[in-house]
N, C-alpha and C. Protein backbone atom coordinates (compact mmCIF):
# COMPACT_ATOMS: atom_id res chain seq x y z
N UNK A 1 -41.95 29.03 22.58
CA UNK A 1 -41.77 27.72 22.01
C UNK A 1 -42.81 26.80 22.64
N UNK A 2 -43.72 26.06 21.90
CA UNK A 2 -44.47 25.15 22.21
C UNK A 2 -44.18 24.11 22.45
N UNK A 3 -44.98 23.10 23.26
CA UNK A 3 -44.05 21.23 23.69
C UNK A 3 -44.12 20.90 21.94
N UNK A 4 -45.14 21.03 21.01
CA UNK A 4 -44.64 20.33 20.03
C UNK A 4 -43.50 20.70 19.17
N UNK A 5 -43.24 21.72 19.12
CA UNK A 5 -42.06 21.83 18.95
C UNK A 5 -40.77 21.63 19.26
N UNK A 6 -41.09 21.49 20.35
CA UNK A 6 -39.79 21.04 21.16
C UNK A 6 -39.91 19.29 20.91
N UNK A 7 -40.98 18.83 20.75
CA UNK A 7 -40.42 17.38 20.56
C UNK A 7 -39.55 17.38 19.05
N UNK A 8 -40.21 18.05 18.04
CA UNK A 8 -39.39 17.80 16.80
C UNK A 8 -38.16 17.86 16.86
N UNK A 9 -37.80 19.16 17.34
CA UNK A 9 -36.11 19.70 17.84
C UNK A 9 -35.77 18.51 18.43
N UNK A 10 -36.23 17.79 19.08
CA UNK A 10 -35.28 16.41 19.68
C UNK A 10 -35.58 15.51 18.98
N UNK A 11 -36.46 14.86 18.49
CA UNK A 11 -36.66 14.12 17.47
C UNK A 11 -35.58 14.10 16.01
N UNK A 12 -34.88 15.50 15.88
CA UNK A 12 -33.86 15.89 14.90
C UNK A 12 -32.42 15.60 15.29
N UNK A 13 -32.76 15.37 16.73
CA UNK A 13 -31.12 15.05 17.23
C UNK A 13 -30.60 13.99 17.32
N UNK A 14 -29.06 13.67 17.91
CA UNK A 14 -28.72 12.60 18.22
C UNK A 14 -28.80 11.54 19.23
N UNK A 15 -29.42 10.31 18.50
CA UNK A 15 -29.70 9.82 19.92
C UNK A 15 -28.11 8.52 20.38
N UNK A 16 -28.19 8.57 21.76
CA UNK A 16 -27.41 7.61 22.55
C UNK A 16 -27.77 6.45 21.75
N UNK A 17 -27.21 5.68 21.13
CA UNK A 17 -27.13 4.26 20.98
C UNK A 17 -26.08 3.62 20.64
N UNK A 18 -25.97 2.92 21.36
CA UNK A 18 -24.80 2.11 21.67
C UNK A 18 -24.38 1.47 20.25
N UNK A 19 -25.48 0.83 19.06
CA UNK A 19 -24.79 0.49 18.13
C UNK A 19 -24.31 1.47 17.06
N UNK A 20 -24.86 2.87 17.05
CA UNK A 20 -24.54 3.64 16.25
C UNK A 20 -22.98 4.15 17.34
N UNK A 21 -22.88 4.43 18.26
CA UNK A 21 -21.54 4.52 18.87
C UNK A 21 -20.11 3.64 18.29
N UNK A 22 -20.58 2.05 18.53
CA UNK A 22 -19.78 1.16 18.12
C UNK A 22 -19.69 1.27 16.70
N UNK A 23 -20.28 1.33 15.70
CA UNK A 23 -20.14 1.32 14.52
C UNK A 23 -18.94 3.05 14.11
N UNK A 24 -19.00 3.86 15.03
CA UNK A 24 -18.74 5.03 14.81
C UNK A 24 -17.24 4.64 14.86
N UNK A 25 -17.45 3.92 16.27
CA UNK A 25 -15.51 3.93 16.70
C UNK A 25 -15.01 2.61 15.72
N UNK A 26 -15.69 2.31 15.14
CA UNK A 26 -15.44 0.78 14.56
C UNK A 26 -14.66 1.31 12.84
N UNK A 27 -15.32 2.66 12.31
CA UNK A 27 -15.38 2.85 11.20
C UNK A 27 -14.20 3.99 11.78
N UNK A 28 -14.13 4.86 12.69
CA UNK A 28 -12.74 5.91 13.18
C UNK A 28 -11.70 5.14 13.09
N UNK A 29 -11.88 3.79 14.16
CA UNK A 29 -10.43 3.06 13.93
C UNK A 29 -9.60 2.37 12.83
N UNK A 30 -10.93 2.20 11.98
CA UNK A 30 -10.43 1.22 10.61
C UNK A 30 -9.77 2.37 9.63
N UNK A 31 -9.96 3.99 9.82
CA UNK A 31 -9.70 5.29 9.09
C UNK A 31 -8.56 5.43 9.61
N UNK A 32 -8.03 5.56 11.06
CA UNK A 32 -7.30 5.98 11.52
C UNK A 32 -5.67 4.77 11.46
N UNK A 33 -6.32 3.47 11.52
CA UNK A 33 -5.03 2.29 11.73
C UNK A 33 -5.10 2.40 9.88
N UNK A 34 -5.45 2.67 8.92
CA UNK A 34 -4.96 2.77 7.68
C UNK A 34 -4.43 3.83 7.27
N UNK A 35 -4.55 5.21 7.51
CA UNK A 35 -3.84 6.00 7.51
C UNK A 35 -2.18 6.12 8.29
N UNK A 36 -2.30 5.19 9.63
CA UNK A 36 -1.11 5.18 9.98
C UNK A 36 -0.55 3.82 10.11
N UNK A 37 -0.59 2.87 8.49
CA UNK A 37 -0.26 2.04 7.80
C UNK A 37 1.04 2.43 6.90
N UNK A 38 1.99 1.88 7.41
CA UNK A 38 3.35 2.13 7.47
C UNK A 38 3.49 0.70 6.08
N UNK A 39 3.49 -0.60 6.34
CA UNK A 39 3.73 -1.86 5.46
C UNK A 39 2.55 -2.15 4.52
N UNK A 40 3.29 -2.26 3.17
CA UNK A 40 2.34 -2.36 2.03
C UNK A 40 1.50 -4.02 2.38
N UNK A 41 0.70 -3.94 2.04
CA UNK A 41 -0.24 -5.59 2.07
C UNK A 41 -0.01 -6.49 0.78
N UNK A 42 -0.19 -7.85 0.79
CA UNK A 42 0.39 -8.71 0.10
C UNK A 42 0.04 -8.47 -1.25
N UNK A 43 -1.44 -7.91 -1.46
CA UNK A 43 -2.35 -7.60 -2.60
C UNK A 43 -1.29 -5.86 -3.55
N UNK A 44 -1.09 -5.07 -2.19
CA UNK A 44 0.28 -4.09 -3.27
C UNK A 44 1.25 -4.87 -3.77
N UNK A 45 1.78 -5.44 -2.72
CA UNK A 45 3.44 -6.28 -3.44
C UNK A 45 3.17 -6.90 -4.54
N UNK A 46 1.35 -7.45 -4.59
CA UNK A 46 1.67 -8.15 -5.93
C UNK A 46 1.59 -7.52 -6.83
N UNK A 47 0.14 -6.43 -6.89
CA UNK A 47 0.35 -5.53 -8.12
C UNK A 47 1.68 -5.03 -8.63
N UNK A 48 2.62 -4.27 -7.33
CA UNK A 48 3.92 -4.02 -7.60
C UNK A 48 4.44 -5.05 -8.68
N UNK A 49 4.55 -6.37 -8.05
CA UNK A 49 5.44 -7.41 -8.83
C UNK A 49 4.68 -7.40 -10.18
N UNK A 50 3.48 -7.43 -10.77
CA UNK A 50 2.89 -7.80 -11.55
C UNK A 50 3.27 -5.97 -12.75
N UNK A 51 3.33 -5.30 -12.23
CA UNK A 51 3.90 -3.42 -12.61
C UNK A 51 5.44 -3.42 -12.72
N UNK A 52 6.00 -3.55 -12.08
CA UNK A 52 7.73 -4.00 -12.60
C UNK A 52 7.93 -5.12 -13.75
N UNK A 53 6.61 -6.22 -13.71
CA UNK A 53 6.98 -7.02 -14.52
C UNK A 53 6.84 -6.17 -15.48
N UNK A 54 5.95 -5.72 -16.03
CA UNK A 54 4.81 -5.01 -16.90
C UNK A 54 6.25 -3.94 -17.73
N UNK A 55 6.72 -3.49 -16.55
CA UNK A 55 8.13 -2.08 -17.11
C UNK A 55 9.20 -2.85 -17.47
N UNK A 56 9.48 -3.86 -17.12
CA UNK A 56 10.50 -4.40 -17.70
C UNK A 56 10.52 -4.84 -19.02
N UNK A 57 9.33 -5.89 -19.54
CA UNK A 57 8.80 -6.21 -20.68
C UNK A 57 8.61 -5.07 -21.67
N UNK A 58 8.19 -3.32 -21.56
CA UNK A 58 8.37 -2.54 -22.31
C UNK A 58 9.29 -1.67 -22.26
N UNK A 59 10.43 -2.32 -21.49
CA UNK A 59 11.36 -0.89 -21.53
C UNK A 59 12.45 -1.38 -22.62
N UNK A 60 12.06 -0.40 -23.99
CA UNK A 60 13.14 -0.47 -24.98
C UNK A 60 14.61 -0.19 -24.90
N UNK A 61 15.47 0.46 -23.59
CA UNK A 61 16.88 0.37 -23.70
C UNK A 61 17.36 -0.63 -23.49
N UNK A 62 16.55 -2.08 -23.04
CA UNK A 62 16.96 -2.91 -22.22
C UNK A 62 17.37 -3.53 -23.48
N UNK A 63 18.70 -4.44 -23.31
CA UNK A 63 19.05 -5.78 -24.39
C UNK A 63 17.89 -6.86 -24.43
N UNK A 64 17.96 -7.02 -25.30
CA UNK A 64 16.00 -8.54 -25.49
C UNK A 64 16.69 -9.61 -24.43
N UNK A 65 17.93 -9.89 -24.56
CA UNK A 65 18.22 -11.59 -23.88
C UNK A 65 18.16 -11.23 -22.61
N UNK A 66 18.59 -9.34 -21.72
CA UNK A 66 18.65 -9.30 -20.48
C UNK A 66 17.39 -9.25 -20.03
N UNK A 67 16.51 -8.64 -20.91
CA UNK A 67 15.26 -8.53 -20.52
C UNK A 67 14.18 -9.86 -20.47
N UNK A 68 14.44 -10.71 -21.52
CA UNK A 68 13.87 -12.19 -21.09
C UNK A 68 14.23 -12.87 -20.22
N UNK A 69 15.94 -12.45 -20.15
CA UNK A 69 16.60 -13.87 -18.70
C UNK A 69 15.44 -13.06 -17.57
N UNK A 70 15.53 -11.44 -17.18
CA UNK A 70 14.56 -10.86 -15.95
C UNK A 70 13.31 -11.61 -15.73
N UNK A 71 12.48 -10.99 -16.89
CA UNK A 71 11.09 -11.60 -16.91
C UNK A 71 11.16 -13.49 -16.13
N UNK A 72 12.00 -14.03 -16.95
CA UNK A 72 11.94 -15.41 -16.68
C UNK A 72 12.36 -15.69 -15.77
N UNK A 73 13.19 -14.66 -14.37
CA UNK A 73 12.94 -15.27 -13.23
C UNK A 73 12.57 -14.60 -12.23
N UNK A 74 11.87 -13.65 -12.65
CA UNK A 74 10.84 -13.09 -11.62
C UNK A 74 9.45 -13.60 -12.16
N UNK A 75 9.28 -14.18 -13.16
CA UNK A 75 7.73 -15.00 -13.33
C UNK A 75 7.81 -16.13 -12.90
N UNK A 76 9.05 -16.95 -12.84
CA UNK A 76 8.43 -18.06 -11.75
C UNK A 76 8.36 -18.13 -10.39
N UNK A 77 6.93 -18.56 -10.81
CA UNK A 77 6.18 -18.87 -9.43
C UNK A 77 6.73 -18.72 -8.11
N UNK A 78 8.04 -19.58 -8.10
CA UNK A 78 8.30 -19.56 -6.81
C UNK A 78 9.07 -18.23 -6.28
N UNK A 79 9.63 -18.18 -7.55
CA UNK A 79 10.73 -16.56 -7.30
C UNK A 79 9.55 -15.57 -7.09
N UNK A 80 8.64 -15.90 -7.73
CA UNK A 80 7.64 -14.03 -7.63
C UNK A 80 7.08 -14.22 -6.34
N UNK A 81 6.45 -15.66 -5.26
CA UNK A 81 6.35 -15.87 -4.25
C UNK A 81 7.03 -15.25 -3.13
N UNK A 82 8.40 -15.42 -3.34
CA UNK A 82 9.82 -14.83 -2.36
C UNK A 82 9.79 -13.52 -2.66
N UNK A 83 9.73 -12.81 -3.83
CA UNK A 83 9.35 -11.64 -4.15
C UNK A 83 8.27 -10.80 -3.52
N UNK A 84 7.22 -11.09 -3.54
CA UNK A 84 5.98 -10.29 -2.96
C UNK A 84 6.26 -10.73 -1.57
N UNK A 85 6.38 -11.74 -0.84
CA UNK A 85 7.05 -12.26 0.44
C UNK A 85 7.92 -11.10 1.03
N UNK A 86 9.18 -10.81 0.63
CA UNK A 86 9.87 -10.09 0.62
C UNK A 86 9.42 -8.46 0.36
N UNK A 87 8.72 -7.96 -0.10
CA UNK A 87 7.93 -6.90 -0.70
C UNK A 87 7.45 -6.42 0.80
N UNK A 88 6.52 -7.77 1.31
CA UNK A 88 5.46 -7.26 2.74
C UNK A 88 6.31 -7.11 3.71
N UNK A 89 7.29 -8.00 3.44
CA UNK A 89 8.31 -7.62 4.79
C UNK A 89 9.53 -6.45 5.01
N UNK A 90 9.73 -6.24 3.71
CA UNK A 90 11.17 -5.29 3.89
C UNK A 90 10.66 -4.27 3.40
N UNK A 91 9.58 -3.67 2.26
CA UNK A 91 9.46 -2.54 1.50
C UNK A 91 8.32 -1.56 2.39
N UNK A 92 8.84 -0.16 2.32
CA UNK A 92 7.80 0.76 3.23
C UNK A 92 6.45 0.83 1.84
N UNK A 93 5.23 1.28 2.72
CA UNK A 93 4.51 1.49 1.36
C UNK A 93 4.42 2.58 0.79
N UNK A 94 5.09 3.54 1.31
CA UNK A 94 5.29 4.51 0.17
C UNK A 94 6.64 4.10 -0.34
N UNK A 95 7.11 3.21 -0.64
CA UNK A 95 8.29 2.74 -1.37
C UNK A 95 7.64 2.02 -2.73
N UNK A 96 6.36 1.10 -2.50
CA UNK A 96 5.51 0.32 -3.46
C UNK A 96 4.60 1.17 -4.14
N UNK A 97 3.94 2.52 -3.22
CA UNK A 97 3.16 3.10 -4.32
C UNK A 97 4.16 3.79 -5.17
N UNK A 98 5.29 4.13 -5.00
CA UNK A 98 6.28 5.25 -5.67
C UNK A 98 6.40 4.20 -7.04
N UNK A 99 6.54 2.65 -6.56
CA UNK A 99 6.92 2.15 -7.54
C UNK A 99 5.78 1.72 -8.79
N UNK A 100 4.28 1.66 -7.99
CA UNK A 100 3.35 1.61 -8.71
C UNK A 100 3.04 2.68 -9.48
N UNK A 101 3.35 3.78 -9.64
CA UNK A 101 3.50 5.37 -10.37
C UNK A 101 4.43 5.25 -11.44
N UNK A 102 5.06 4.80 -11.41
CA UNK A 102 6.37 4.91 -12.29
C UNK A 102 5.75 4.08 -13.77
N UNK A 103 6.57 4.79 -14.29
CA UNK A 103 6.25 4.32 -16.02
C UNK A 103 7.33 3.83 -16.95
N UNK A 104 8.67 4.14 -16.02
CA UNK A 104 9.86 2.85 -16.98
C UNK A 104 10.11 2.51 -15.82
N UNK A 105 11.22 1.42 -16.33
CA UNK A 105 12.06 0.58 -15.47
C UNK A 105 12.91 1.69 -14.79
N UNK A 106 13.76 2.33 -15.70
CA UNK A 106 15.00 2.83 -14.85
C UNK A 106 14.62 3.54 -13.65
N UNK A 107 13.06 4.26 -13.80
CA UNK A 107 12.88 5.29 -13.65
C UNK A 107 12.67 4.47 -11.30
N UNK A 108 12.46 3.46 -11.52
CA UNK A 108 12.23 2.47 -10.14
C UNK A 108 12.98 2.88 -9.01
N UNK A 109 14.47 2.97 -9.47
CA UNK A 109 15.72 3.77 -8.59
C UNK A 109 15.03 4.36 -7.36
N UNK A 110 14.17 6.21 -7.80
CA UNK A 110 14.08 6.88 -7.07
C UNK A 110 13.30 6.29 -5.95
N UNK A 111 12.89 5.29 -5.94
CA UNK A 111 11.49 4.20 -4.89
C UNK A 111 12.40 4.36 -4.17
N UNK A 112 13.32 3.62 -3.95
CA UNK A 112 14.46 3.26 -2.70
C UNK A 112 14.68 3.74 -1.85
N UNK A 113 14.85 5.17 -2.04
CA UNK A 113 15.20 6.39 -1.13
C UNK A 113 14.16 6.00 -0.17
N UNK A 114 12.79 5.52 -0.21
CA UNK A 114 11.88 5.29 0.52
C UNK A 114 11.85 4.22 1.33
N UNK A 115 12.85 2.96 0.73
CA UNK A 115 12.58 2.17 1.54
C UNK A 115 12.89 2.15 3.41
N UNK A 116 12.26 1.43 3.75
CA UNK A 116 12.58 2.07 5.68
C UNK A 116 13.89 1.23 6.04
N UNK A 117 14.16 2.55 6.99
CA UNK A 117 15.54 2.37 7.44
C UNK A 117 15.65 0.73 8.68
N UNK A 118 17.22 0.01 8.19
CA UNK A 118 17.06 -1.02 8.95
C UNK A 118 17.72 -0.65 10.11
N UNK A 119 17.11 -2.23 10.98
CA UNK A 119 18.22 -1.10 12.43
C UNK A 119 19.79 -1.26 12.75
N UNK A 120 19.98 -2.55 11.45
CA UNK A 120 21.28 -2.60 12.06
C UNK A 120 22.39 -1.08 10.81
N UNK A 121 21.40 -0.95 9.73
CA UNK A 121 21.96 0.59 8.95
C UNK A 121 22.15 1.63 10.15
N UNK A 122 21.29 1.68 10.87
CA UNK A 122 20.97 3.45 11.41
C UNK A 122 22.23 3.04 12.66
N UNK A 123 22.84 1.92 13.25
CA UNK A 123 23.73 1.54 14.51
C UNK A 123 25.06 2.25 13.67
N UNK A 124 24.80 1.62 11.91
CA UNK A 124 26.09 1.88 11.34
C UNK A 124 26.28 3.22 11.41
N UNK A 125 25.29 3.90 10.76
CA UNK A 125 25.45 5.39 10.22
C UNK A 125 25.39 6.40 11.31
């Protein structure tokens, strides 16, 4: 093996630098704290809210007057506010994507099973 060769072989490798380091652990941690992202973010709860609205409005078993009184108070403002509010705080997010999958209303039920356990449930049970 000749020196010029040997410079290429290192020239091909990795070098120490501190900003390619930081950027490394910067981009591991942002992979790693979202994967072990337990609470949906305000931007799911809303799609959620905005996808339940969406199933309610086409789900044909529903009576028209029960299904307009729904719509009309989960679309206002302030109720869908307390809603997605409520969403970031109490719902697991695999409880919101289960519910973002779903394609009727009734079908919403099975989400629940997901939601996370509270602590004063688990003292009971």
């Amino acid at each position: 093996m000749t020196l010029k060769s040997k410079k290429v072989k290192l020239s091909f490798g990795f070098k120490k630098s501190g900003r390619l380091t930081s950027a490394f652990l910067l981009c591991a941690a942002f992979f790693l704290s979202d994967c072990s992202r337990t609470k949906p973010n305000l931007e799911e709860c809303s799609d959620a809210q905005i996808h339940i609205s969406k199933l309610i409005a086409n789900d044909e078993t529903m009576e028209k007057g029960v299904q307009a009184l729904m719509l009309r108070s989960i679309l206002k403002p302030e109720t869908s506010e307390a809603i997605i509010r409520s969403c970031v705080e109490n719902k697991s997010l695999l409880q919101v994507q289960c519910e973002l999958s779903k394609e009727k209303f009734g079908d919403l039920q099975d989400c629940k099973k997901l939601a996370p356990k509270r602590a004063e449930e688990s003292e009971e049970g």
